[in-house]
Protein backbone atom coordinates (compact mmCIF):
# COMPACT_ATOMS: atom_id res chain seq x y z
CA UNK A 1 100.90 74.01 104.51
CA UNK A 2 104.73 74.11 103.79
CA UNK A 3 106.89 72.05 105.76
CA UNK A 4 109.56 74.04 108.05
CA UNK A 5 112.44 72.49 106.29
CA UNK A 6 111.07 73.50 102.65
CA UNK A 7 110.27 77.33 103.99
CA UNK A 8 113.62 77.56 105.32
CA UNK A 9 114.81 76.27 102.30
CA UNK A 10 112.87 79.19 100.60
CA UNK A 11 114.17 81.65 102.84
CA UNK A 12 118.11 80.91 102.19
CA UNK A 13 117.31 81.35 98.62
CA UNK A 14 115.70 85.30 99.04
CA UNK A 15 117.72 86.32 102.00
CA UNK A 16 121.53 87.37 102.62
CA UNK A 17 122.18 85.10 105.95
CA UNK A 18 125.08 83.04 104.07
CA UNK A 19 125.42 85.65 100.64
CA UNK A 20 126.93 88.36 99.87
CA UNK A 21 124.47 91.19 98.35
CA UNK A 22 125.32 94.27 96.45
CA UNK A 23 122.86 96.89 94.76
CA UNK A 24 125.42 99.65 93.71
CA UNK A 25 124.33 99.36 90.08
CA UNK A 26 120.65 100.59 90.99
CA UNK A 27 119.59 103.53 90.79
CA UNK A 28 120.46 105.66 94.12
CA UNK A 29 116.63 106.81 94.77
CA UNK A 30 117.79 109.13 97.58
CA UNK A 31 114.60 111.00 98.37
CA UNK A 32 113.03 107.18 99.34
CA UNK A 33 116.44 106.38 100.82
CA UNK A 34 116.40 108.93 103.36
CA UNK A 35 112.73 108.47 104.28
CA UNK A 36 113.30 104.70 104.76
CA UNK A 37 116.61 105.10 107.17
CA UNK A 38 114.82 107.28 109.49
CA UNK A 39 111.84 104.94 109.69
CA UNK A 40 114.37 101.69 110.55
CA UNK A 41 114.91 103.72 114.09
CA UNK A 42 111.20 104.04 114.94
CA UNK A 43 108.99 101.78 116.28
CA UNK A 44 105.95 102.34 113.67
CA UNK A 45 105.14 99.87 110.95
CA UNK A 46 106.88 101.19 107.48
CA UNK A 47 104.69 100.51 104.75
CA UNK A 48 106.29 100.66 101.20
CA UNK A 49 103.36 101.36 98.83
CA UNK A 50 102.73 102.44 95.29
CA UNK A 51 101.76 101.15 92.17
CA UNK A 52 103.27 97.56 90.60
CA UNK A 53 106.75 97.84 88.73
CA UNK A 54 107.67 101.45 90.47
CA UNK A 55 110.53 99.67 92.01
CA UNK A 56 109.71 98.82 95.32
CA UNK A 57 111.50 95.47 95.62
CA UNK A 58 114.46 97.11 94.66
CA UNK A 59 114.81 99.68 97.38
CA UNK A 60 114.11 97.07 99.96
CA UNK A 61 117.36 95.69 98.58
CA UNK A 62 119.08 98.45 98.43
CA UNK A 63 117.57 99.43 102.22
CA UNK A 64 119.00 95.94 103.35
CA UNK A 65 122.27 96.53 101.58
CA UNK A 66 122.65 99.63 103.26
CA UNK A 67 122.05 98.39 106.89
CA UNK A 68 124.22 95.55 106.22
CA UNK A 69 127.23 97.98 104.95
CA UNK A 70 126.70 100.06 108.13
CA UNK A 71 127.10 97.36 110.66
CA UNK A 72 123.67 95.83 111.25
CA UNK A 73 124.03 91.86 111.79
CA UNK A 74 122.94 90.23 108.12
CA UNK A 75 121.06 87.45 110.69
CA UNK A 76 118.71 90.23 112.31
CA UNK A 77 117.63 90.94 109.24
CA UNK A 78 114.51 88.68 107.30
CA UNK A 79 113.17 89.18 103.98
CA UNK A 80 109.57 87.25 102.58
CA UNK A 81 109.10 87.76 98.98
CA UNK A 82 105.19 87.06 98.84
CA UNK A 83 105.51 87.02 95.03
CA UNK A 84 107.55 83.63 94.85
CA UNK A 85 105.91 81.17 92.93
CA UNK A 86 106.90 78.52 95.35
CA UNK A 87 104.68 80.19 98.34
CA UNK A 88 101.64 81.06 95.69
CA UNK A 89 99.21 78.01 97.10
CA UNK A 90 100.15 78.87 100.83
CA UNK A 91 99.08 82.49 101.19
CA UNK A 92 97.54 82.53 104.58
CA UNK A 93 98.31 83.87 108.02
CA UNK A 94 99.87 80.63 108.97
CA UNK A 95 102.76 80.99 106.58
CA UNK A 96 103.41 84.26 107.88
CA UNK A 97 103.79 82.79 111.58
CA UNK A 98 105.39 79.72 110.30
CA UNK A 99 107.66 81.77 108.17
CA UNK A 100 108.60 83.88 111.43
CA UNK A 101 109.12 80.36 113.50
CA UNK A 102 111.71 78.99 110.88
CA UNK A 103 114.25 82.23 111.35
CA UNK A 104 114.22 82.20 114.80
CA UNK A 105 113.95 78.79 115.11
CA UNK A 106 117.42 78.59 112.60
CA UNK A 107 118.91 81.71 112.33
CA UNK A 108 117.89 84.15 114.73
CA UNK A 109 116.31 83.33 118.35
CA UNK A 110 116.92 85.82 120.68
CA UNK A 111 118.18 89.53 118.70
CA UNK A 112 115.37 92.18 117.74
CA UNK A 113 114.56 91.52 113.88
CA UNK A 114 113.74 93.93 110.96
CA UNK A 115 111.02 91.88 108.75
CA UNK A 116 110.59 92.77 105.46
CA UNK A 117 107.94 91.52 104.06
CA UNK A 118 107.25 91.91 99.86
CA UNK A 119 103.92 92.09 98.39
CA UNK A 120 102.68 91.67 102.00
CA UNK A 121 98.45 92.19 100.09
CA UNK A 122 98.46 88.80 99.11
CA UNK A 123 97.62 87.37 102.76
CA UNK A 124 94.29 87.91 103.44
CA UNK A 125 93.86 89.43 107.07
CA UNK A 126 97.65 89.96 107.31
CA UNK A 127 97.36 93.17 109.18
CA UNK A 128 96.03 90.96 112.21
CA UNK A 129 99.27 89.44 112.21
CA UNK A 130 100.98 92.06 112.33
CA UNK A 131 99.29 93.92 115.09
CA UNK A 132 99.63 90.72 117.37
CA UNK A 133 103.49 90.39 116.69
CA UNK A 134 103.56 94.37 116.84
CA UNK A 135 102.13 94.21 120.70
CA UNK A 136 103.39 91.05 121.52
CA UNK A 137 105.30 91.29 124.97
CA UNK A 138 108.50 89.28 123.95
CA UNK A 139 111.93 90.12 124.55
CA UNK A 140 113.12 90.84 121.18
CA UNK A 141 111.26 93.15 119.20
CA UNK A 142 110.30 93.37 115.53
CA UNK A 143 110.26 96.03 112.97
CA UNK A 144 108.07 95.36 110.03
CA UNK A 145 108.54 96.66 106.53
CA UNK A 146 106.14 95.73 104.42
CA UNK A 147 105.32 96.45 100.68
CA UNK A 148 102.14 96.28 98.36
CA UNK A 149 101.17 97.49 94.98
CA UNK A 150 97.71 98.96 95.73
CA UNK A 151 96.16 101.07 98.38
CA UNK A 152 94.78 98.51 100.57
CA UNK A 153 97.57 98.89 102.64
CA UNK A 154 96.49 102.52 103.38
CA UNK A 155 93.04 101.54 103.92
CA UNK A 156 90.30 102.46 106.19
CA UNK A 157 90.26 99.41 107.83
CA UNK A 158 94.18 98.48 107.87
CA UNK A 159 94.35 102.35 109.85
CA UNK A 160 91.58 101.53 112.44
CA UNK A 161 93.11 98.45 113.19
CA UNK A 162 96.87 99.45 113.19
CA UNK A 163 95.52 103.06 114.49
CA UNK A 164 99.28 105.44 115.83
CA UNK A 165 101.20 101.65 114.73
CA UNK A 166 102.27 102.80 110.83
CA UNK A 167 104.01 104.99 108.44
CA UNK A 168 103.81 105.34 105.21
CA UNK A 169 106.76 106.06 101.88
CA UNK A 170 104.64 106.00 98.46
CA UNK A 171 107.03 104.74 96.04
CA UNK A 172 107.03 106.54 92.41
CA UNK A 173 108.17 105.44 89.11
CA UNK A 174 111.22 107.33 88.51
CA UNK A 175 112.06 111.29 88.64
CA UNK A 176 113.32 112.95 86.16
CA UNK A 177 117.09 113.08 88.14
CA UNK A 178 116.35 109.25 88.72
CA UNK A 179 115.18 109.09 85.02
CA UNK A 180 118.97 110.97 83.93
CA UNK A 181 120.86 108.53 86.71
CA UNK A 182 119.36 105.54 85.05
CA UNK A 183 120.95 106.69 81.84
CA UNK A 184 124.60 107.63 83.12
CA UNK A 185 123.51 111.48 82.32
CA UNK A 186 126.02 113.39 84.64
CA UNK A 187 125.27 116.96 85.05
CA UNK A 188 127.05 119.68 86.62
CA UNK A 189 124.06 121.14 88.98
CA UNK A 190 126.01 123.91 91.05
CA UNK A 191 124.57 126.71 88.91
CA UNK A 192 121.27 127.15 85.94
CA UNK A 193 123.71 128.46 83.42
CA UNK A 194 125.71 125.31 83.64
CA UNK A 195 122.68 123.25 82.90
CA UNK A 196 121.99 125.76 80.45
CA UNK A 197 124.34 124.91 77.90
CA UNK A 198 123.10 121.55 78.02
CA UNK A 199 119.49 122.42 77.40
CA UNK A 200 118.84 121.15 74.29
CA UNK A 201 120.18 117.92 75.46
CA UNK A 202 117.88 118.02 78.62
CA UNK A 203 114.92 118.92 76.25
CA UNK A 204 115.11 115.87 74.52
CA UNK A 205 115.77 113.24 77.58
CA UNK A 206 112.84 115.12 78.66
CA UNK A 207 110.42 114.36 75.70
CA UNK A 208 111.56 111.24 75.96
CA UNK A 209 110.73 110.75 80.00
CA UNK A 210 107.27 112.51 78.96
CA UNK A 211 106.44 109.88 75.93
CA UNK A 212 107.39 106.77 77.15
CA UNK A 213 107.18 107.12 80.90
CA UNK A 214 109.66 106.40 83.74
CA UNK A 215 108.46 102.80 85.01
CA UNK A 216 111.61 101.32 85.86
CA UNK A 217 110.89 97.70 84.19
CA UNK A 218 110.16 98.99 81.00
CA UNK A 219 113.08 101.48 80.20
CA UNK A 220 114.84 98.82 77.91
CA UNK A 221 111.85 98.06 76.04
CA UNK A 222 112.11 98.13 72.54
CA UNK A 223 108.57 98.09 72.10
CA UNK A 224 107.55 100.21 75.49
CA UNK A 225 104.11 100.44 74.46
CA UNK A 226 103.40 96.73 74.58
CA UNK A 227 104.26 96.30 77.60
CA UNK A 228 102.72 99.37 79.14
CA UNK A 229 99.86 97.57 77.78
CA UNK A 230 100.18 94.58 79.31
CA UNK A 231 101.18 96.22 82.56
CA UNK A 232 97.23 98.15 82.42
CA UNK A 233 95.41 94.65 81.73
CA UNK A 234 97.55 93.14 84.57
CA UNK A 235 96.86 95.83 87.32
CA UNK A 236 93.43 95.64 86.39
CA UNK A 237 92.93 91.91 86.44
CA UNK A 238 94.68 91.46 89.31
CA UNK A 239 94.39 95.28 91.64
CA UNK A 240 90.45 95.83 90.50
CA UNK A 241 88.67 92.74 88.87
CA UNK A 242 89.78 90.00 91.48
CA UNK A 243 89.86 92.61 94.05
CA UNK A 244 87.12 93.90 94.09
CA UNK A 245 85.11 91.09 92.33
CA UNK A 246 84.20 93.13 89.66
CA UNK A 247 81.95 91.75 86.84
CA UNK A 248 82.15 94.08 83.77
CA UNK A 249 85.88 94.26 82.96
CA UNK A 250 85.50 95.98 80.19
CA UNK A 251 83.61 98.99 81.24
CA UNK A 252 86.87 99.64 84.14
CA UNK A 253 89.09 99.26 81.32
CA UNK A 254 87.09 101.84 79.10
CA UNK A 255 87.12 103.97 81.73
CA UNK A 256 90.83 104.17 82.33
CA UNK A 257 91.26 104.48 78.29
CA UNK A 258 88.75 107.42 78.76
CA UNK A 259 91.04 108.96 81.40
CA UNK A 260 94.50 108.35 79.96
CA UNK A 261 92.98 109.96 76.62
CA UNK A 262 91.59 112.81 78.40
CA UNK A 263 94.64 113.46 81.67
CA UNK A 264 94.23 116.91 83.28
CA UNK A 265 90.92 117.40 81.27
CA UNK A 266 87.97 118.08 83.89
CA UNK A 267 85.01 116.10 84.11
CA UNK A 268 81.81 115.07 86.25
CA UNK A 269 80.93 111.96 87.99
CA UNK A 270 77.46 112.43 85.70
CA UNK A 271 79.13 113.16 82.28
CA UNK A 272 80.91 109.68 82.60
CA UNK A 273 77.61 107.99 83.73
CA UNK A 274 76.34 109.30 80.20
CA UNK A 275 79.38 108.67 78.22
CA UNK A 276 79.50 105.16 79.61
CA UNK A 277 75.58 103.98 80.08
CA UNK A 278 75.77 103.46 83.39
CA UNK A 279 74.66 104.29 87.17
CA UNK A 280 76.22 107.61 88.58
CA UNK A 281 77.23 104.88 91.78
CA UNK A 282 78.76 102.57 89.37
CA UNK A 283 81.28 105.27 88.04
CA UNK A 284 82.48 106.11 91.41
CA UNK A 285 83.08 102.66 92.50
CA UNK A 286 85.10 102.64 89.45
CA UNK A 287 87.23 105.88 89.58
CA UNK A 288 87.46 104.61 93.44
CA UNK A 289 88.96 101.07 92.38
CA UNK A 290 91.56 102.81 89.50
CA UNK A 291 92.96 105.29 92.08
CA UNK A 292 92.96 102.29 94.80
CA UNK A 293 95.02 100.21 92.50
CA UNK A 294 97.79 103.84 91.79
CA UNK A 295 96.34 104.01 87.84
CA UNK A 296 94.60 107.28 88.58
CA UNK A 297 94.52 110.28 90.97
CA UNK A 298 91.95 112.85 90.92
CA UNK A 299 92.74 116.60 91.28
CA UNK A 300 89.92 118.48 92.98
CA UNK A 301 89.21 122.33 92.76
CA UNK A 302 89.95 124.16 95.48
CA UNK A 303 87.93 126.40 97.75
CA UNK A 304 87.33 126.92 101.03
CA UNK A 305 83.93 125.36 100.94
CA UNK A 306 84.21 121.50 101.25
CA UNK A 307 80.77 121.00 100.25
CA UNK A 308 81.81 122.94 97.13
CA UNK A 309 85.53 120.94 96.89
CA UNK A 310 83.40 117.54 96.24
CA UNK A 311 80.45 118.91 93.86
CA UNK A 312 82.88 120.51 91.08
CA UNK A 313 84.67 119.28 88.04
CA UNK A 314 87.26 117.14 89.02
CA UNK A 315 90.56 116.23 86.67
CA UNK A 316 92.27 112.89 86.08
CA UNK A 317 96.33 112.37 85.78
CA UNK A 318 97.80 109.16 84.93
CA UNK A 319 100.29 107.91 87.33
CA UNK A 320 102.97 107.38 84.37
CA UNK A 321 103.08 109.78 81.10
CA UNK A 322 104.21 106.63 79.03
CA UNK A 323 101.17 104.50 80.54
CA UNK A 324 98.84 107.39 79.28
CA UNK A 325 100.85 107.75 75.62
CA UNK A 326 100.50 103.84 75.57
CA UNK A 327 97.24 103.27 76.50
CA UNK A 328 94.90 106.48 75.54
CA UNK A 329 93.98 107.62 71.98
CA UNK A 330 96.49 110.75 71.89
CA UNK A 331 97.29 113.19 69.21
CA UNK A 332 99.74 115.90 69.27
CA UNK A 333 97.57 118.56 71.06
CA UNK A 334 97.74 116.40 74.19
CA UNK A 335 101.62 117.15 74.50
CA UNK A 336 100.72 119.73 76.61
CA UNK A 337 98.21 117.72 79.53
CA UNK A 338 101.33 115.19 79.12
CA UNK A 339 103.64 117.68 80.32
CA UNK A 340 101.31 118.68 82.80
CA UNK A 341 100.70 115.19 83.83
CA UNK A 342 104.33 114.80 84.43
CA UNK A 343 104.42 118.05 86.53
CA UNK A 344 101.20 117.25 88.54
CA UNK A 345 103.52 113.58 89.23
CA UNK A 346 106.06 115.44 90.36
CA UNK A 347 104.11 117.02 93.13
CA UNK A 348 102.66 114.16 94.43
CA UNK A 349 106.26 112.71 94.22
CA UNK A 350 107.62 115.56 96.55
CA UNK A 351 104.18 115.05 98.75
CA UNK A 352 102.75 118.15 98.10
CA UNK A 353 98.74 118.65 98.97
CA UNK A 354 97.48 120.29 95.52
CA UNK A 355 94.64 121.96 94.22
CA UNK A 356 93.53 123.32 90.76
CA UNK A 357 92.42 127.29 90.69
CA UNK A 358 89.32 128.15 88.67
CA UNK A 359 87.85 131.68 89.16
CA UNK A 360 84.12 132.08 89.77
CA UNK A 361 83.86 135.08 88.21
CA UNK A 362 85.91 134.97 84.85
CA UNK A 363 86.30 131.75 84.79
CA UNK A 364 90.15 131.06 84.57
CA UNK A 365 91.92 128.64 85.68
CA UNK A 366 95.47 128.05 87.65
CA UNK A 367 96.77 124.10 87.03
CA UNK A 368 98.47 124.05 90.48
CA UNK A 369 97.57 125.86 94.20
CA UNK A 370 100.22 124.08 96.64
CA UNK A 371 98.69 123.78 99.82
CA UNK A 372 100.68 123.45 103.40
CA UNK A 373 98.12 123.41 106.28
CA UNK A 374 95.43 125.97 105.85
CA UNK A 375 97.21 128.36 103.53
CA UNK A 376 97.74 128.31 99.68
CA UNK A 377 101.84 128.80 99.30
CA UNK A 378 102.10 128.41 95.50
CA UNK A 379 100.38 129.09 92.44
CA UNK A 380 102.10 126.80 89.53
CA UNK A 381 100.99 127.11 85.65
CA UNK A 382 102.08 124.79 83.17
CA UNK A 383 102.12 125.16 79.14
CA UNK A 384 104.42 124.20 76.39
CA UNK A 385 105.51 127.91 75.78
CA UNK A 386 104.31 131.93 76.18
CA UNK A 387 105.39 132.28 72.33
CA UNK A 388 101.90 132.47 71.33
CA UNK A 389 100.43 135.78 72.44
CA UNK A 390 96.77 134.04 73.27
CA UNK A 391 98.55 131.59 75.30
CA UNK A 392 100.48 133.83 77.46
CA UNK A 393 97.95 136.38 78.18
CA UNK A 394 95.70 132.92 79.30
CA UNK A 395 98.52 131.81 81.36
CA UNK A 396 99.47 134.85 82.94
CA UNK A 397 96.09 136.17 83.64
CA UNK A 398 95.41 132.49 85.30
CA UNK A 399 98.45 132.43 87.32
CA UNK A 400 97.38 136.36 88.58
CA UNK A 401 94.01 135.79 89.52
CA UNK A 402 95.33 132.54 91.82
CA UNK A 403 98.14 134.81 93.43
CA UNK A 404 95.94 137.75 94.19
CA UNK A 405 92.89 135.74 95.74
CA UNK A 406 95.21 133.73 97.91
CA UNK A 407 97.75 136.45 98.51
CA UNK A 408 100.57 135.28 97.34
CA UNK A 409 103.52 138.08 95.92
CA UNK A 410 105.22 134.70 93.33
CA UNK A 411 103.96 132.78 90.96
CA UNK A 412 105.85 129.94 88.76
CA UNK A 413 104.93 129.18 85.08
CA UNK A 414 106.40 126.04 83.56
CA UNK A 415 107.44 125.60 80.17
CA UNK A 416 109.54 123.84 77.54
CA UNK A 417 112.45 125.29 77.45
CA UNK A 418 111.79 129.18 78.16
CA UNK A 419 113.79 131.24 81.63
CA UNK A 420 112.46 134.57 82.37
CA UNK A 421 111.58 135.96 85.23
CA UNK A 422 108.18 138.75 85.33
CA UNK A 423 106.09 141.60 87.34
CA UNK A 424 103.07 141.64 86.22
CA UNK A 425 100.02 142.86 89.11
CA UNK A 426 102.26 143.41 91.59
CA UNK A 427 103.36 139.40 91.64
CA UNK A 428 106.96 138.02 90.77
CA UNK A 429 106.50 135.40 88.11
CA UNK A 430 108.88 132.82 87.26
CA UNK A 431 109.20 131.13 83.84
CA UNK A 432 111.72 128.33 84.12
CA UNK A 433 112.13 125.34 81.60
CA UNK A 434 110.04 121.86 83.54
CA UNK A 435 112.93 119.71 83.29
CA UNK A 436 114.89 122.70 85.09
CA UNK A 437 112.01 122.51 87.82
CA UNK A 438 112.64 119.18 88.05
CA UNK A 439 116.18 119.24 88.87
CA UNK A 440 116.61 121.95 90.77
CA UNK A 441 113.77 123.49 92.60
C-alpha cells in the first residue's frame, strides 16, 4: 500500500490545488457539457461512461475548468486518475479511502467535495465504497463523478446496490458538429440555404467523418487504420478477455470482424452459431461481452409483442464508422450500412429509444422507428440517394408502410446530398442531405 506522503505526492501532480488549468483549446462538447452542470447540483452519483478513447478524461477537465472559472473553490474539488501508472499495483478499495484521507487530511477537511474519480472499473468492489461514503452521516458531503470505459458501471449489480443513488451521461466519439469544431470548420447555421452553398464542402468532411471515424485520439493519425486496430485488440484484451476470463480470444475477435464487415445487416443468434462452430449460448455471451465493452449495439425489430421483439433478426452497428472501415473486410457497396451506421450513432448520441420496421406482410423494411414512451414518433430511412428508380420506390414504399401502421402523417429519408420535401400516401416526407440532419435537426 502507498504511503500518504507518496499519494499526496500523486495527487498534486493530477489535480489543480496549486496550478493553473485551462481546456479552451478542446473541443466545446456542449450537449455533454450541459448534462454534466446540471448533475454537479444533484445529489446522485454521475457516472461518465462510454467506450475507451471517446474523450471522457477530457470533459472531466473541461467540467473542472468550468466550475473553477465560475467560482467553485479549486480545493473542494479532487481528481483520481485510476489510469496512472504509478497507482497500477495498488488498485484496491484501500487506495480509494486512503486517497480520500490524504485531501482532507492536506487540502480539504471540513468543505463538501466533488470527487472525480477516472477509470473508477479498475477497483474491484469500488461501488461499495462509494455507497458507504455516499450514506455516510458526516458533515461535509461528497459528490462523486466517476468514469469507466465499459458497461460495468451500468450493471445489474452496480444498480441494485446503488439502487435511486446514480445517473448516467454516455460519452460518444465525436458528432459530426464536434467532428467540424475539431477542424476549425465555421459555418453560418442561421438558415439551410446558407449551408447550402457549402455543400459540397460538407459532403466531403462528411465522407471523411464516415471512413475514418470520429474517435478523438486518432484524428491526427496518419495511418488511422493502425491504430483503430490496435484500439479493437486493446478493448478486447483488456474490456472482454480479462474481464470476463474468456478463453478463446480469437473466436470474440472473429466475431466482431464478422460484425464490423456486416453493420446494419440482420442476423440470428443461430446463423452465427453455424458460421462460427459453436454453442448458440456461447454466441450470446459473446455479442453480450462486445456490447458490454461499447464495440457493438444491437438494433432489435420492433413490435408490440416482446416475445416477438427478442425471437427476430436482430442488426449490428459499430460504435465508430472508422473502427468498422478499419477493422471489417469492406468493399464499396457497404458505403451505404456505413452511412447508416453513422446515422443509427447519431441516435443513440441524442438518446433516442430506436427500433427497425419490417412489415409482416410484404416484407419491407424502415431502418429507424423513434420511440418516446409507448408511441412510435418517427419513421427515419437512410440510403445514399433516390436517383435510382428501384431504390426510391424501396425507400419510399418502406418509409410508408412504417408511417401508416404507426400513424404517423411525416416521415424523414436521409441521403447524400439530396433536399426535397414529398406527399406520397397521405404522409409528408422529408429528403434532407445526413450531414444536414446532423447539424441542424
Amino acid at each position: 500500500m502507498l504511503e500518504k506522503n507518496r499519494i499526496f505526492e500523486i495527487l498534486r501532480d493530477q489535480n489543480y490545488w496549486f496550478k493553473d488549468v485551462s481546456h479552451e483549446d478542446y473541443v466545446d462538447r456542449a450537449h455533454y457539457m450541459g448534462k454534466m452542470k446540471e448533475l454537479l447540483h444533484s445529489r446522485s452519483i454521475t457516472i461518465v461512461t462510454g467506450p475507451r478513447r471517446a474523450g471522457k478524461t477530457v470533459l472531466l477537465k473541461q467540467v473542472i475548468s468550468r466550475m473553477m472559472s465560475e467560482g467553485v473553490d479549486r480545493e473542494q474539488i479532487l481528481y483520481l486518475n485510476l489510469e496512472d501508472y504509478r497507482l497500477y499495483s495498488h488498485h484496491s478499495l484501500k487506495l480509494l479511502s486512503a486517497v480520500l484521507e490524504t485531501y482532507k487530511e492536506n487540502i480539504n477537511p471540513k468543505k463538501n467535495i466533488y470527487f472525480f474519480i477516472d477509470e473508477i472499473q479498475n477497483i474491484e468492489g469500488f461501488e461499495h465504497f462509494l455507497r458507504t461514503e455516499y450514506d455516510r452521516d458526516g458533515k461535509e458531503k461528497i459528490k462523486f463523478i466517476i468514469t469507466g470505459s465499459n458497461s460495468k458501471l451500468l450493471s445489474k449489480e452496480l444498480g441494485t446496490l446503488l439502487t435511486g443513488r446514480t445517473s448516467t451521461v454516455t460519452v460518444y466519439p465525436f458528432s459530426f458538429g464536434e467532428y467540424l469544431q475539431y477542424h476549425d470548420v465555421k459555418l453560418d447555421m442561421s438558415s439551410y440555404f446558407t449551408l447550402e452553398q457549402r455543400k459540397n464542402e460538407m459532403k466531403q468532411l462528411f465522407n471523411k467523418y464516415v471512413a475514418f471515424g470520429s474517435i478523438p485520439e486518432f484524428l491526427d493519425e496518419t495511418k488511422p487504420y493502425d491504430r483503430l486496430n490496435e484500439y479493437l485488440e486493446n478493448i478486447i484484451f483488456k474490456d472482454i478477455v480479462v474481464r470476463f476470463n474468456i478463453r478463446n480470444t480469437r473466436l470474440v475477435k472473429e466475431l466482431a470482424i464478422f460484425l464490423a464487415t456486416n453493420t446494419a445487416k440482420t442476423y440470428s443468434i443461430n446463423q452465427l452459431s453455424k458460421t462460427f462452430k459453436c454453442s448458440v449460448n456461447t454466441i450470446q455471451e459473446y455479442l453480450f461481452n462486445l456490447e458490454q465493452a461499447y464495440l457493438f449495439f444491437y438494433l432489435k425489430q420492433y413490435s408490440y409483442s416482446y416475445k416477438e421483439q427478442v425471437t427476430t433478426q436482430s442488426k449490428a452497428y459499430c460504435i465508430d464508422t472508422g473502427l468498422a472501415s478499419a477493422t471489417g473486410f469492406q468493399f464499396s457497396k457497404n458505403n451505404g450500412r456505413l452511412i447508416e451506421n453513422s446515422v443509427f450513432i447519431e441516435l443513440k448520441r441524442r438518446g433516442h429509444d430506436i427500433y427497425y420496421h419490417k412489415s409482416a406482410k410484404t416484407g419491407v423494411e424502415c431502418d429507424f422507428l423513434v420511440k418516446e414512451g409507448m408511441h412510435v414518433t418517427n419513421a427515419i430511412q437512410v440510403t445514399e440517394s433516390l436517383v435510382n428508380q428501384d431504390t426510391r420506390k424501396r425507400e419510399i414504399n418502406g418509409l410508408l408502410n412504417a408511417a401508416q401502421q404507426y400513424g404517423l402523417e411525416d416521415g424523414l429519408i436521409l441521403t447524400d446530398n439530396e433536399h426535397d420535401d414529398l406527399m406520397q400516401g397521405g404522409i409528408n416526407i422529408q429528403v434532407r442531405p445526413i450531414w444536414f440532419w446532423m447539424l441542424c435537426m
